[in-house]
Protein backbone atom coordinates (compact mmCIF):
# COMPACT_ATOMS: atom_id res chain seq x y z
CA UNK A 1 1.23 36.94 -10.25
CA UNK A 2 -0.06 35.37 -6.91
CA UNK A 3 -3.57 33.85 -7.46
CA UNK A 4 -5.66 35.19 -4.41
CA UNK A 5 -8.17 31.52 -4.27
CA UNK A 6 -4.64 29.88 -3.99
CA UNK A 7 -4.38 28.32 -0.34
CA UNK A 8 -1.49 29.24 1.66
CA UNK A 9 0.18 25.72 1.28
CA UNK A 10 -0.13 26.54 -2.77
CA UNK A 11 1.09 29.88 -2.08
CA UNK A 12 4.19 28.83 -0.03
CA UNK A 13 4.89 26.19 -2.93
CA UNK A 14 4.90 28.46 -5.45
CA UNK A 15 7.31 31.13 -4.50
CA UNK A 16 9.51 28.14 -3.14
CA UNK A 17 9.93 26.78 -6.73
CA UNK A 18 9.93 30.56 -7.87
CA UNK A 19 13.11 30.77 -5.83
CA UNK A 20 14.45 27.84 -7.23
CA UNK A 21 13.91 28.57 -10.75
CA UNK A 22 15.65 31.90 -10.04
CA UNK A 23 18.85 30.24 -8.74
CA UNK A 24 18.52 27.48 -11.52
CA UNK A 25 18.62 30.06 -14.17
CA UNK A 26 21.66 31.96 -12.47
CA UNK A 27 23.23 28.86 -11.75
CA UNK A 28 23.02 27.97 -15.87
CA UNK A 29 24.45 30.96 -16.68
CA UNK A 30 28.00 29.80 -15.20
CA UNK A 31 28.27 27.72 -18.09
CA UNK A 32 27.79 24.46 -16.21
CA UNK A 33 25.90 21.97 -18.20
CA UNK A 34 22.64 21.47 -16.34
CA UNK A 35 22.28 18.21 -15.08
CA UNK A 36 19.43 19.23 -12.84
CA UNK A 37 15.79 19.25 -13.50
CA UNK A 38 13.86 22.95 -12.74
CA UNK A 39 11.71 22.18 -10.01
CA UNK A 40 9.27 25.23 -11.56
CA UNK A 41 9.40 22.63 -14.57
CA UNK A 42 9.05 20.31 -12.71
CA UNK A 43 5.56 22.23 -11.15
CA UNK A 44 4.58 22.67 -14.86
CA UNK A 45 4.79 19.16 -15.84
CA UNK A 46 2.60 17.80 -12.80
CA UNK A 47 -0.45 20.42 -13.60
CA UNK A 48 -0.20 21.32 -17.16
CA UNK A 49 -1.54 18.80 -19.77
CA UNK A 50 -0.58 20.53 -22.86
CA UNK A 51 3.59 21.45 -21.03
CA UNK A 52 5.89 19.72 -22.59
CA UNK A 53 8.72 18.19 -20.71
CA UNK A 54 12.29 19.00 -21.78
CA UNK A 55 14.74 16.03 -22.17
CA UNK A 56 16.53 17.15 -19.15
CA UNK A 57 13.58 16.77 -17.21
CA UNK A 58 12.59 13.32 -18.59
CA UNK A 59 16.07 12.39 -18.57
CA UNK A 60 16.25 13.32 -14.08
CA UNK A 61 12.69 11.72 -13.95
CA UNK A 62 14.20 8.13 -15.87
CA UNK A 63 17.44 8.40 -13.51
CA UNK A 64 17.68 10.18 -10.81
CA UNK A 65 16.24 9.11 -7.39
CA UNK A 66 15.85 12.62 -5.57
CA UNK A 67 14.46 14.21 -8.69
CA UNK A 68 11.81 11.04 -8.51
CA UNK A 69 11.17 12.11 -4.80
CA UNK A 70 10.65 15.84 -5.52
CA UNK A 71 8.27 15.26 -8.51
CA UNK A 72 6.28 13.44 -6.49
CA UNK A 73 6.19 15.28 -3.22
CA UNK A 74 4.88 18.08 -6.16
CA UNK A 75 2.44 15.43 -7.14
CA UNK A 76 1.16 14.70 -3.77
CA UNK A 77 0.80 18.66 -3.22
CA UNK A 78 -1.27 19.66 -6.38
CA UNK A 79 -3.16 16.28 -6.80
CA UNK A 80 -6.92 16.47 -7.18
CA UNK A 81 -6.97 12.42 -6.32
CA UNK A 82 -4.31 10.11 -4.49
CA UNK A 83 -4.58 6.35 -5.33
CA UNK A 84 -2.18 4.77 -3.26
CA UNK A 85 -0.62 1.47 -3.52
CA UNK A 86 -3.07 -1.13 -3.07
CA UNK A 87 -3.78 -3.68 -0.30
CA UNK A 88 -3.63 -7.06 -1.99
CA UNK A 89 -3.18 -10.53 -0.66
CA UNK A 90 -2.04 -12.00 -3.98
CA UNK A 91 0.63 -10.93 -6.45
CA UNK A 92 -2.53 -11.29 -9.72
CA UNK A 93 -3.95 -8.80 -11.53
CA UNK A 94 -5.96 -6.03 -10.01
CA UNK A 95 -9.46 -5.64 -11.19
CA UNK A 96 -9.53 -1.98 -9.55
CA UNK A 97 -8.34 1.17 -7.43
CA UNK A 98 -10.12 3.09 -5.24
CA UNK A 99 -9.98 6.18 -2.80
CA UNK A 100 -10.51 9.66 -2.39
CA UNK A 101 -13.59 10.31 -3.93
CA UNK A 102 -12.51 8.07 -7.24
CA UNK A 103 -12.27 4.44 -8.73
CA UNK A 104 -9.95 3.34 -11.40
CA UNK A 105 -11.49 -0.44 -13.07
CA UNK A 106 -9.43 -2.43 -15.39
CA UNK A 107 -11.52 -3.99 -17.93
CA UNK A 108 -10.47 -6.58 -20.63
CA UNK A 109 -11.24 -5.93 -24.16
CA UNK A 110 -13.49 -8.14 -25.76
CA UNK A 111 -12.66 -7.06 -29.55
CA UNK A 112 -8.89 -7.69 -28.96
CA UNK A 113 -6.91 -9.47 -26.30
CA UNK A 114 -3.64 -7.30 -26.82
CA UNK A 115 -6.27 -4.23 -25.13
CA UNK A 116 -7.73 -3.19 -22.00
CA UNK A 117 -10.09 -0.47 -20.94
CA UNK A 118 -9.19 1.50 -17.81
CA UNK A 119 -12.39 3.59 -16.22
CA UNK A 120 -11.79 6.44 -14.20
CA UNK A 121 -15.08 7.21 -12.27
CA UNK A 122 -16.28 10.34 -9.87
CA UNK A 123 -17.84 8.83 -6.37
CA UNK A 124 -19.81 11.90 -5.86
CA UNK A 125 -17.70 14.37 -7.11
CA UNK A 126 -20.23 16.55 -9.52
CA UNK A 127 -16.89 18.93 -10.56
CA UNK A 128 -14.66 15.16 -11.57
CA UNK A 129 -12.87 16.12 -14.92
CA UNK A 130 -8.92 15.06 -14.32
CA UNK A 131 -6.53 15.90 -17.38
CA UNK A 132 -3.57 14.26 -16.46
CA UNK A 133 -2.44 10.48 -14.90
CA UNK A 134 0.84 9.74 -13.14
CA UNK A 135 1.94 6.30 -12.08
CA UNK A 136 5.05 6.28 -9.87
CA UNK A 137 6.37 3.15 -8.87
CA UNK A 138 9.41 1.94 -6.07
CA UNK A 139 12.18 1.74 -8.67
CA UNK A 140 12.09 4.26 -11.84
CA UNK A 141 8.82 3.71 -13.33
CA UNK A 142 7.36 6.94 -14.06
CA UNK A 143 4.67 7.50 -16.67
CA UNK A 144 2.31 10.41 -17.38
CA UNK A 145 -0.74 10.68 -19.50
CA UNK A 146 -3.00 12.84 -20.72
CA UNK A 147 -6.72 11.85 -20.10
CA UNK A 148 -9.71 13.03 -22.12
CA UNK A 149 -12.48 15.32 -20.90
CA UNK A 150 -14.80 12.98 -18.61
CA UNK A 151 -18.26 12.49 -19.50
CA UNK A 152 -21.01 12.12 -16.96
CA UNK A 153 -18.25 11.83 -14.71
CA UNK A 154 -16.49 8.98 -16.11
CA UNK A 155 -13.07 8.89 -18.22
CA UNK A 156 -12.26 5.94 -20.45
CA UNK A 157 -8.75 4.80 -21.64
CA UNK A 158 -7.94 2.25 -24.48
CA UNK A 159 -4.11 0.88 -23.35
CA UNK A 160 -2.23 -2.18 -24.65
CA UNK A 161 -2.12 -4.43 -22.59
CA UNK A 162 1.67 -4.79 -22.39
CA UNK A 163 2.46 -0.78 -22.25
CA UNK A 164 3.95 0.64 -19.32
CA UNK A 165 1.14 2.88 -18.46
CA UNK A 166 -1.22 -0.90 -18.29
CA UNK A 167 1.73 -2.34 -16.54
CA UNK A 168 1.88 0.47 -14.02
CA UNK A 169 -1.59 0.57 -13.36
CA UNK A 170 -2.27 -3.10 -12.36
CA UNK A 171 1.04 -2.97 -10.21
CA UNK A 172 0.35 -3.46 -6.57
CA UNK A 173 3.36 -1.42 -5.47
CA UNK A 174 2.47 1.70 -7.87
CA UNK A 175 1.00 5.06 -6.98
CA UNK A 176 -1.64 7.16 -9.03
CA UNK A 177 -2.15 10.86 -8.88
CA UNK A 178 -4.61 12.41 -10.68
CA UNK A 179 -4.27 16.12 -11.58
C-alpha cells in the first residue's frame, strides 16, 4: 500500500523495486538457481534494522560489483545522512566525519587499547535518532550496523579497534550512510 507522505522520488522507487521483485519471483520459479540479489530485499536491508539479510543477498553484496552499485544508489536514495569520503592530506587516522547536519568522532579508549568509541552527533537536528550504519568502500567492503536509540541527540558505539566496521570508518576512501 502506497504511503501518501511518501515523496514522488520514494514513490517512483518503490513500485520500481515492486516490479522487480515481481519478475524476480517469476524468474525463480523457472527453476534457475538465483544468483541474483532482490532489489525489494535489497530496499529492506538499507531501511529496516531488525530485516535480516538472506545469504544470497550477503553473498551479491561480498561479490558482486553491480549488486554493490545498486545497494548503494538505494542507500543514497533513502539515507537520512550522507558522509562522504573525506578530504584528507595524509593517509593517518581520522579523528572525525562531518556533513549533512551530522558528525561522526573517533575516540580512543582509555580502559583498553584494543577499543575505540565512535560518536554520532545531531548538528541541529532536534528529530536525530539513526538505526542503522553502512560503510561502503571502493573495492568490496561493505558493513552494516545496527545503532542504538540516540540520547540527547548523540549515539555512542564501542568497536574493536581492528574490526571492519573501525577499519571502515577511519578509511579515507569509505562512504557512510546513515538510515
Amino acid at each position: 500500500m502506497a504511503d501518501i507522505h511518501a515523496t514522488p522520488k520514494h514513490q517512483f522507487v518503490e513500485a520500481a523495486l515492486d516490479a522487480l521483485s515481481t519478475s524476480d519471483r517469476l524468474l525463480e520459479g523457472t527453476g534457475q538457481p538465483s544468483s541474483k540479489a532482490s532489489p525489494s530485499e535489497m530496499h529492506a536491508y538499507a531501511i529496516d534494522s531488525m530485516y535480516q539479510a538472506s545469504s544470497t543477498l550477503l553473498h551479491c553484496l561480498k561479490t558482486n560489483p553491480a549488486t554493490r552499485a545498486d545497494f548503494q544508489k538505494i542507500l543514497s536514495n533513502t539515507a537520512r545522512y550522507y558522509l562522504p569520503q573525506v578530504a584528507a592530506a595524509s593517509s593517518g587516522d581520522i579523528e572525525s566525519r562531518e556533513a549533512n547536519g551530522c558528525k561522526i568522532s573517533f575516540k580512543p579508549s582509555r580502559a583498553n587499547d584494543a577499543h575505540m568509541y565512535v560518536i554520532i552527533e545531531s548538528l541541529g537536528d532536534i528529530t536525530f535518532n539513526p538505526t542503522l550504519i553502512f560503510v561502503c568502500g571502493t573495492n568490496d567492503h561493505l558493513e552494516r550496523a545496527e545503532l542504538p536509540p540516540a540520547q540527547n541527540g548523540r549515539v555512542q558505539l564501542l568497536l574493536e579497534r581492528d574490526s571492519p566496521m573501525a577499519h571502515g570508518l577511519l578509511d579515507i576512501k569509505t562512504e557512510v550512510y546513515l538510515k
